[in-house]
Protein backbone atom coordinates (compact mmCIF):
# COMPACT_ATOMS: atom_id res chain seq x y z
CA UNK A 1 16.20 22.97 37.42
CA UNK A 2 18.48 23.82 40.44
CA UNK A 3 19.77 21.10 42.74
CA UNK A 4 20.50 22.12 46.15
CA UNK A 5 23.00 20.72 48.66
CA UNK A 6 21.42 19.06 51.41
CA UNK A 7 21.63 21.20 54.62
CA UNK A 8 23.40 18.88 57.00
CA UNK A 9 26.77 20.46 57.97
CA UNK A 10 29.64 18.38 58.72
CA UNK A 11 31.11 18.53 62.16
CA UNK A 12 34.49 17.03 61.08
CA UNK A 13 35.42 19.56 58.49
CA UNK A 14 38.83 20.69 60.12
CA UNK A 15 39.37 16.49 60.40
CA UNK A 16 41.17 15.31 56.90
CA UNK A 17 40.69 12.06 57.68
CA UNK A 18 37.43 12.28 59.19
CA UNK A 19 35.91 14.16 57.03
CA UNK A 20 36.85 12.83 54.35
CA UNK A 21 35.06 9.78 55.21
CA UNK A 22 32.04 11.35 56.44
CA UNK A 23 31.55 13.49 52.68
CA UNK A 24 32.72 10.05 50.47
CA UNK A 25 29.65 8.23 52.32
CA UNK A 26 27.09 11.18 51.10
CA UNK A 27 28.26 11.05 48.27
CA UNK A 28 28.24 7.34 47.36
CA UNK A 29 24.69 7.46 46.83
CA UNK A 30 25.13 9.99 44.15
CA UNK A 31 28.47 9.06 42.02
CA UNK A 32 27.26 5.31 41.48
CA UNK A 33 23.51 6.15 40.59
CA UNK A 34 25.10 8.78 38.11
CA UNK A 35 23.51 11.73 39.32
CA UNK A 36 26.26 14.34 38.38
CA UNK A 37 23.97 17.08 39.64
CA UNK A 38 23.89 15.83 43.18
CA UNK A 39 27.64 14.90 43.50
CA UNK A 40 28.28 18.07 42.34
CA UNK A 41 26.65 19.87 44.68
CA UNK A 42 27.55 17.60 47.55
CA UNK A 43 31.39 18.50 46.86
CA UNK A 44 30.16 22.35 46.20
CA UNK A 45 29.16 21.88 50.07
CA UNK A 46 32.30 20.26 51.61
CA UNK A 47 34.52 23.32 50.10
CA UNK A 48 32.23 25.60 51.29
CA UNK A 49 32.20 24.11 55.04
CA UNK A 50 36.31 24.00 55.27
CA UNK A 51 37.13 20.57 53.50
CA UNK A 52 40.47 21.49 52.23
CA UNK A 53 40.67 21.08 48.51
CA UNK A 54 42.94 18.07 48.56
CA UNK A 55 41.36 16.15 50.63
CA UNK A 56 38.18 16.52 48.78
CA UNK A 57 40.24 15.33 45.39
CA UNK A 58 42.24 12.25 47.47
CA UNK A 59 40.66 11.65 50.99
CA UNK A 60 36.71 11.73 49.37
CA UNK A 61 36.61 11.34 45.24
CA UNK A 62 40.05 9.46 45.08
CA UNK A 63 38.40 7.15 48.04
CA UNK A 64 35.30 6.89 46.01
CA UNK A 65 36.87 5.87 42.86
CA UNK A 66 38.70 2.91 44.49
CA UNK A 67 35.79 1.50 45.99
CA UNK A 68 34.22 2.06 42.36
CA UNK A 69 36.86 -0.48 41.26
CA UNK A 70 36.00 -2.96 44.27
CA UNK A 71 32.38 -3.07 43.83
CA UNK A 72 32.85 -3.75 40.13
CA UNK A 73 35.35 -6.48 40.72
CA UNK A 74 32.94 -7.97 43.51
CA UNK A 75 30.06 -8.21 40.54
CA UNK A 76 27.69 -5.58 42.90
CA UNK A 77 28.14 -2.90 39.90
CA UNK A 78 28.07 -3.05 35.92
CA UNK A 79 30.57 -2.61 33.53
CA UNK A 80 28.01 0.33 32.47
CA UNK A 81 27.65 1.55 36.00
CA UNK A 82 31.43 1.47 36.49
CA UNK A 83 31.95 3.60 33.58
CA UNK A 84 28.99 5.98 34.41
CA UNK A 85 30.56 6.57 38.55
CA UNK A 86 33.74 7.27 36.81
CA UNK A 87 32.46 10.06 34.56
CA UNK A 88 30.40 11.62 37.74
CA UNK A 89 33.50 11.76 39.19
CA UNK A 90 35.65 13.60 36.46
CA UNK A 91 32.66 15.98 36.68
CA UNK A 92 32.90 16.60 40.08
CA UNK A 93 36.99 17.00 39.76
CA UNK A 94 36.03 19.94 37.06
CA UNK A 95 33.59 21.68 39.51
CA UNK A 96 35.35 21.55 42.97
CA UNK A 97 38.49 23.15 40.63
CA UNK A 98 36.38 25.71 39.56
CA UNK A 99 35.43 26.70 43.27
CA UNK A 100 37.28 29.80 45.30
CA UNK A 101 38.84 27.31 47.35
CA UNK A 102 41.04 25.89 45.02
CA UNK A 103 42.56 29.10 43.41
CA UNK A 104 43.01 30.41 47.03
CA UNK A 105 44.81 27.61 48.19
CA UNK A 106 47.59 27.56 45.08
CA UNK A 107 51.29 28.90 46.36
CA UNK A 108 53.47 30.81 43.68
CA UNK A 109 54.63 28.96 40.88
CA UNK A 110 56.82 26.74 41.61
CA UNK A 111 57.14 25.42 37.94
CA UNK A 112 56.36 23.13 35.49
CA UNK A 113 56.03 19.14 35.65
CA UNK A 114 53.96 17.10 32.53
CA UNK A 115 51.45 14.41 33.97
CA UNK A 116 50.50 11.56 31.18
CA UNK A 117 49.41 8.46 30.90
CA UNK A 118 51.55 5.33 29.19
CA UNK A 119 50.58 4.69 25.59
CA UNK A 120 47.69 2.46 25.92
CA UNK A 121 46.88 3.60 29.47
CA UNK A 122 43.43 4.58 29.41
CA UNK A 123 42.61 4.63 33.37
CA UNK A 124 43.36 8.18 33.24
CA UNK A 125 41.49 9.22 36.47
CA UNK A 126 44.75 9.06 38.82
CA UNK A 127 46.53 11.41 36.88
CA UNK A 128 44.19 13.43 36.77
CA UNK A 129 43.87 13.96 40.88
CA UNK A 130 47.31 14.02 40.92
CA UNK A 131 47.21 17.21 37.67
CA UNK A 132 45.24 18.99 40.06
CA UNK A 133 47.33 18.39 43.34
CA UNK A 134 50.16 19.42 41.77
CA UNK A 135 48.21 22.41 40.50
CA UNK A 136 46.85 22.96 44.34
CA UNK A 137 50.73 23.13 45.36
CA UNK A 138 51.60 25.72 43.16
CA UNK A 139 53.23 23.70 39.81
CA UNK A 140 52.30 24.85 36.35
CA UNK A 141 50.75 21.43 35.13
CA UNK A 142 50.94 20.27 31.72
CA UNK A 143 47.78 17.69 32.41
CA UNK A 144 48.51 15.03 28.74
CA UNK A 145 45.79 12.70 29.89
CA UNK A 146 45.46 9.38 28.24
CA UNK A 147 47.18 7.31 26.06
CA UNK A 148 49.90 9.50 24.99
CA UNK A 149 51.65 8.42 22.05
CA UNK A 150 55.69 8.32 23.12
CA UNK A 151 56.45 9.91 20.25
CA UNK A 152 54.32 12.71 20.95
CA UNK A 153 54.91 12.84 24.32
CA UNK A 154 58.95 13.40 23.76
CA UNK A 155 57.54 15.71 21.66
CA UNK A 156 56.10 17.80 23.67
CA UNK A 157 58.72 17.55 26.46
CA UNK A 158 61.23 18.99 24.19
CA UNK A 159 59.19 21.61 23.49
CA UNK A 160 58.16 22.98 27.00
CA UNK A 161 61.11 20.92 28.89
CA UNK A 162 59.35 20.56 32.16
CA UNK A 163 61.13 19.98 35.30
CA UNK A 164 60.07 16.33 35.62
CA UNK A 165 57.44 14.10 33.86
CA UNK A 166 55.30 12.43 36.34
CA UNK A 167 54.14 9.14 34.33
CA UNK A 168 51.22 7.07 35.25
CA UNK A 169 50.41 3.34 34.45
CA UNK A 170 47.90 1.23 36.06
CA UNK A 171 47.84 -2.09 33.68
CA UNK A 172 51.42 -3.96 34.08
CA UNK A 173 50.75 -4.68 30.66
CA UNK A 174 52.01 -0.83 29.87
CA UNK A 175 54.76 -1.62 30.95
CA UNK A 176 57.40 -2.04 27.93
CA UNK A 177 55.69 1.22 27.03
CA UNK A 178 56.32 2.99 30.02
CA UNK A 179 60.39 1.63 29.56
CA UNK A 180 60.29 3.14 26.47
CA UNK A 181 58.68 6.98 27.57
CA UNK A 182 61.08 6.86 30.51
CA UNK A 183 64.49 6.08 28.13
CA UNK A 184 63.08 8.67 25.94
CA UNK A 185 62.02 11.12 28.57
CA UNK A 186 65.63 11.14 30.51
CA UNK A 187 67.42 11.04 26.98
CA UNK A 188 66.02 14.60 26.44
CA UNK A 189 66.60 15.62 29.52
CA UNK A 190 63.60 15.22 31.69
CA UNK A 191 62.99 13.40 34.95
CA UNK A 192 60.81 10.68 35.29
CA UNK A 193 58.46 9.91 38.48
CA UNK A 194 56.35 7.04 38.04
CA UNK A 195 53.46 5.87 39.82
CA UNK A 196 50.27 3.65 39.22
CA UNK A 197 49.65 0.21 40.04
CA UNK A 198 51.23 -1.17 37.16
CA UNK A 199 54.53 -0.33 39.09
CA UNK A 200 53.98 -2.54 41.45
CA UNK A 201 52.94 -1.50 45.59
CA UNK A 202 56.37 -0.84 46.35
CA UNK A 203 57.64 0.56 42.89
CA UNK A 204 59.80 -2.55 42.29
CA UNK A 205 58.86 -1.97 38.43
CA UNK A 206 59.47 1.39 38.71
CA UNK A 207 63.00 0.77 39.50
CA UNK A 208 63.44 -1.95 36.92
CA UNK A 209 62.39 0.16 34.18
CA UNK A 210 65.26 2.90 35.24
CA UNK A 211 62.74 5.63 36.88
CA UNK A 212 64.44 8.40 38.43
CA UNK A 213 61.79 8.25 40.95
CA UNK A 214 58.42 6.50 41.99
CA UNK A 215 55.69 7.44 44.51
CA UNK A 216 52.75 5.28 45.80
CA UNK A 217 50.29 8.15 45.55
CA UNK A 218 49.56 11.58 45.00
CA UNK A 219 50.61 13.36 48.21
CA UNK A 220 54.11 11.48 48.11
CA UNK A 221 54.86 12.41 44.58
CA UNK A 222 53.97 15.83 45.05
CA UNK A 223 56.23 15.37 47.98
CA UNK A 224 59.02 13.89 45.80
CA UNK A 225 58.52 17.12 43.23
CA UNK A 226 59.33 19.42 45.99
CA UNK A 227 62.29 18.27 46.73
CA UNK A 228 63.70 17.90 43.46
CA UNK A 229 64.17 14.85 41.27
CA UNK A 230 67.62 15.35 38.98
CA UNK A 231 68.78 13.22 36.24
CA UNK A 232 71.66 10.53 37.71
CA UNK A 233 74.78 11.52 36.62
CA UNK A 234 75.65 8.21 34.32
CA UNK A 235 74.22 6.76 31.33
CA UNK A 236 70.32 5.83 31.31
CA UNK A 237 69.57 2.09 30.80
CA UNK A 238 68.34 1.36 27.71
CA UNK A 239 65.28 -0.51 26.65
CA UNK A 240 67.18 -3.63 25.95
CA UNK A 241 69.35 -3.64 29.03
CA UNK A 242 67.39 -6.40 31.08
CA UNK A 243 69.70 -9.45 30.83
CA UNK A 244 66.93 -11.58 31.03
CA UNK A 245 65.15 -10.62 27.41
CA UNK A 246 68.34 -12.28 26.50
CA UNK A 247 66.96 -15.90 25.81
CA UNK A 248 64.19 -14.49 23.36
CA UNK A 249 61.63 -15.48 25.31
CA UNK A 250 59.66 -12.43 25.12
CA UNK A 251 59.90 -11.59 22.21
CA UNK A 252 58.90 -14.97 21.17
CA UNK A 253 55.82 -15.26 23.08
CA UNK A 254 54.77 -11.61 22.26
CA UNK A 255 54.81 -11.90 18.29
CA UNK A 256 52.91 -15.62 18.63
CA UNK A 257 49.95 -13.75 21.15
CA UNK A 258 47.18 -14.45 18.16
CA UNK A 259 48.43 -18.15 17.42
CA UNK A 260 48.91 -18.92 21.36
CA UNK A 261 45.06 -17.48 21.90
CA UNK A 262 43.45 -19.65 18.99
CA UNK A 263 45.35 -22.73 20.26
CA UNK A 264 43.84 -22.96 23.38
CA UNK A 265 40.33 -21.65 22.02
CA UNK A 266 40.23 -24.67 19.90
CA UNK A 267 41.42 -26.81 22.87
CA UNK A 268 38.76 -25.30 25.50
CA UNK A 269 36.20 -25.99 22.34
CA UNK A 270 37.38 -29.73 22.25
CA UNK A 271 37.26 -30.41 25.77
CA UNK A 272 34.02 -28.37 26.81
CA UNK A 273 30.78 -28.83 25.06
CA UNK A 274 29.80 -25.83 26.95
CA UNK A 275 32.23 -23.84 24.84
CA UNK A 276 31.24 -25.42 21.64
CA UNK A 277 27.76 -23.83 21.80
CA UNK A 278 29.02 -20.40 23.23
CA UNK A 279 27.12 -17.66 21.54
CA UNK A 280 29.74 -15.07 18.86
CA UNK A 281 29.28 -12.72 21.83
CA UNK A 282 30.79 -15.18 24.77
CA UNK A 283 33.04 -16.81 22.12
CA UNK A 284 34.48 -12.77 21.53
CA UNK A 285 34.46 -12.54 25.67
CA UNK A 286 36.84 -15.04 25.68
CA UNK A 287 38.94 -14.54 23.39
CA UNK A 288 39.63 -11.09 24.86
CA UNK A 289 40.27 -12.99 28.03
CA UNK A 290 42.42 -15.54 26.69
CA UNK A 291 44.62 -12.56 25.04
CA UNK A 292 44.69 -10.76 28.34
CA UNK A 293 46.30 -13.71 30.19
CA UNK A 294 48.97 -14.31 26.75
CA UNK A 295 49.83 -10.68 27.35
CA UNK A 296 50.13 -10.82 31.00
CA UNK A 297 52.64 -13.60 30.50
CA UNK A 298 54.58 -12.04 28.03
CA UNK A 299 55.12 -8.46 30.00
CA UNK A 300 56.03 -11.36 33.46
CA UNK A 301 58.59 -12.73 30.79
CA UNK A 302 60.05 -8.61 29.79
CA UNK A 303 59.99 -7.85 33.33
CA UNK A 304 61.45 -10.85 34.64
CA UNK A 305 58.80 -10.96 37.56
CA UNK A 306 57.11 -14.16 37.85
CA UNK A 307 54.67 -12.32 40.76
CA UNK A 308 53.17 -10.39 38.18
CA UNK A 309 51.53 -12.91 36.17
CA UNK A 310 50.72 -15.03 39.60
CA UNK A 311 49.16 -11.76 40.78
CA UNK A 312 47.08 -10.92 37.51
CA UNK A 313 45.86 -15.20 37.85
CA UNK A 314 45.06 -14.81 41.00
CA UNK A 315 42.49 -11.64 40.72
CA UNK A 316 41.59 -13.47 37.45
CA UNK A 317 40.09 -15.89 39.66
CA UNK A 318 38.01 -13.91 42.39
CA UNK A 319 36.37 -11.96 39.48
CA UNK A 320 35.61 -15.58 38.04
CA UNK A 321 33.95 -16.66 41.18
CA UNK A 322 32.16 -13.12 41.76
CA UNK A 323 30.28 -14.05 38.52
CA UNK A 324 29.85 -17.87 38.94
CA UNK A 325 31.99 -19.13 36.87
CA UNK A 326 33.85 -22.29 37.36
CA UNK A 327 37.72 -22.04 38.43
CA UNK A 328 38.51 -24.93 35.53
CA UNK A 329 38.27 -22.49 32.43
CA UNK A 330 41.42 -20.93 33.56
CA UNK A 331 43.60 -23.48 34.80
CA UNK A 332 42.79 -25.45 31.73
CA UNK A 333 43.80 -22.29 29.75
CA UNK A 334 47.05 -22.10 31.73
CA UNK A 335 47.78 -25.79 31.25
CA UNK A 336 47.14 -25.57 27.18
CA UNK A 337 49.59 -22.70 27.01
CA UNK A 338 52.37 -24.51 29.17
CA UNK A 339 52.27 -27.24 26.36
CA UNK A 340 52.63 -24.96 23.82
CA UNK A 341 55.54 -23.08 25.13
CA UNK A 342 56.87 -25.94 26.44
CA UNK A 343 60.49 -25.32 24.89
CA UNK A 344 60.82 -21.43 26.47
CA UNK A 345 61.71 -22.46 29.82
CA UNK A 346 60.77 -19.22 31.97
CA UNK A 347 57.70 -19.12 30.06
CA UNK A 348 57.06 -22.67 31.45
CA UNK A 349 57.71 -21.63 35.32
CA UNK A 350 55.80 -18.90 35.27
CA UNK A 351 52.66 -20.85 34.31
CA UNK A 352 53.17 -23.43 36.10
CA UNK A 353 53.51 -20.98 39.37
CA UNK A 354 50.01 -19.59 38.37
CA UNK A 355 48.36 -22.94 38.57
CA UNK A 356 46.70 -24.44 41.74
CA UNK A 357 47.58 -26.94 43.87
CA UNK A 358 46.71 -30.33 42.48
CA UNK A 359 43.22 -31.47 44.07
CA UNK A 360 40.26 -33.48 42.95
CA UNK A 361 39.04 -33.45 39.58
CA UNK A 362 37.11 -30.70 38.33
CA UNK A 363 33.60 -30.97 37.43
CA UNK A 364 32.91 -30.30 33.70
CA UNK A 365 31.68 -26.59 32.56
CA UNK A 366 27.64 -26.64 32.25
CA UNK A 367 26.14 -26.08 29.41
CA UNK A 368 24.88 -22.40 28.83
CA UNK A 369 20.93 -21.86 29.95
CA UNK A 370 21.14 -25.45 32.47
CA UNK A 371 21.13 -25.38 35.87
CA UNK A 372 23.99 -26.25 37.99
């Protein structure tokens, strides 16, 4: 069966910005009902009316993949659904690279750059738009994808020895990984560009960590390449080189994660009836959760940014209220692991930043299946 583009032709086409919008509204419909058919065609379309190629990848799919993100945080899309947008839009990618727009719009080589994810970073998407913008502006890409081992990684950059490594991270919790591909990466010899969210919005943790450079998105890094990004001429900071991982406290906090998580499990279960009868499934849910906010604090603790963890709380929350659920789970959590930690004085001011003002009260957690 043969899908056809819709006929409706795009007055905006010579307008980046403009029509960009105008192509990530049509195709809305299509990338978050899954139908890889339609989007495909859709972006087929908008290269064959004069969309340039890039802003198809950044301006339309790299818009539509951020409000992916939104709606699922805002509880208007699934987990599944989430997933199932994201995997109509690495279809789409593969098409619209395939079309004559794309090859005609590549420059000589310029050469080669390696784009990979942080071990353990499996939102791969953004390094893949920025693969192929590279690839539009005439670099050889070596695209690694997700979840590169380091060791590999080094590896491999020995092997080729690209002009620069351009290394993406959008947890903060990748972060003592992405220390340790950078150190490696500049000790053979390679450049390092970072970029992601986990760097922070104005690459303050790309600077921490000893980057040789860091770009907020894809058009400024492939900005950055052009111009050149050489090693600096002393030595390259070491992983341990951040005075603060001085007192331990780390360290400490890291290697404790499982103990930390089943001490305040077994205080939420005393102090919430409501938890006591959780189901295995919501008692798995959160323990995940409770490990996620244990290894939030310990990568605030490596990186010595207390805004981290008060960032990562904070979103915590509005996904909490997007799905209902009552504010007192985590500040409970929060307060349990405060006590516990209560001799590691950074770990103590960090949690204590994340909590909220002191108020009324809270009312107890219901019971699962009982109305409010």
């Amino acid at each position: 069966m043969t899908v056809e583009a819709p006929t409706t032709t795009h007055p905006r086409a010579g307008d980046r910005a403009g029509a960009g919008a105008a192509w990530t509204e049509d195709l809305w419909e299509a990338v978050v009902g899954g139908d890889q058919a339609r989007a495909a065609a859709l972006a087929t379309q908008a290269l064959d009316e004069g969309l340039p190629p890039e802003s198809l990848l950044l301006d339309v799919i790299g818009a539509l993949q951020a409000r992916i993100g939104l709606e699922w945080a805002a509880d208007r899309i699934t987990v599944i659904q989430e997933h199932a947008a994201t995997a109509v839009n690495e279809r789409v990618v593969a098409v619209a690279a395939g079309h004559p727009a794309f090859s005609a719009a590549r420059p000589p080589d310029r050469g080669r750059i390696a784009v990979a994810c942080v071990d353990g970073e499996w939102h791969a998407f953004p390094a893949r738009l920025l693969a192929e913008v590279l690839m539009l502006r005439g670099w050889r890409v070596d695209y690694l994808g997700a979840q590169c081992p380091t060791p590999h990684l080094i590896a491999h950059l020995h092997r080729t020895a690209p002009d620069a490594l351009a290394l993406s991270a959008s947890l903060t919790t990748r972060l003592p990984a992405a220390h340790t591909a950078i150190t490696a990466a500049q000790a053979a010899g390679v450049p390092v560009i970072a970029g992601g969210a986990a760097f922070g919005p104005d690459g303050r943790h790309a600077r921490l960590l000893g980057a040789d450079a860091w770009a907020p998105d894809a058009r400024a890094a492939a900005e950055r390449l052009a111009r050149g990004i050489p090693l600096p001429a002393g030595p390259h900071q070491p992983c341990d080189d951040l005075p603060h991982l001085a007192d331990q406290e780390y360290t400490l906090v890291s290697r404790s994660s499982r103990e930390l998580v089943a001490a305040v499990m077994a205080a939420l279960e005393r102090e919430f009836p409501a938890v006591r009868s959780y189901t295995d499934l919501q008692r798995a849910h959160t323990l995940d959760d409770l490990a996620h906010i244990v290894e939030h604090l310990s990568v605030a603790l490596y990186t010595g940014d207390q805004d981290l963890f008060t960032t990562f709380t904070g979103w915590t929350r509005e996904i909490l209220v997007a799905r209902s659920v009552p504010d007192v789970f985590l500040a409970f959590s929060l307060k349990v692991l405060r006590d516990q930690l209560r001799d590691l004085p950074r770990s103590v001011s960090v949690l204590t930043s994340a909590l909220p003002p002191a108020g009324p009260a809270p009312r107890p957690l219901p019971t699962p299946g009982t109305p409010e």
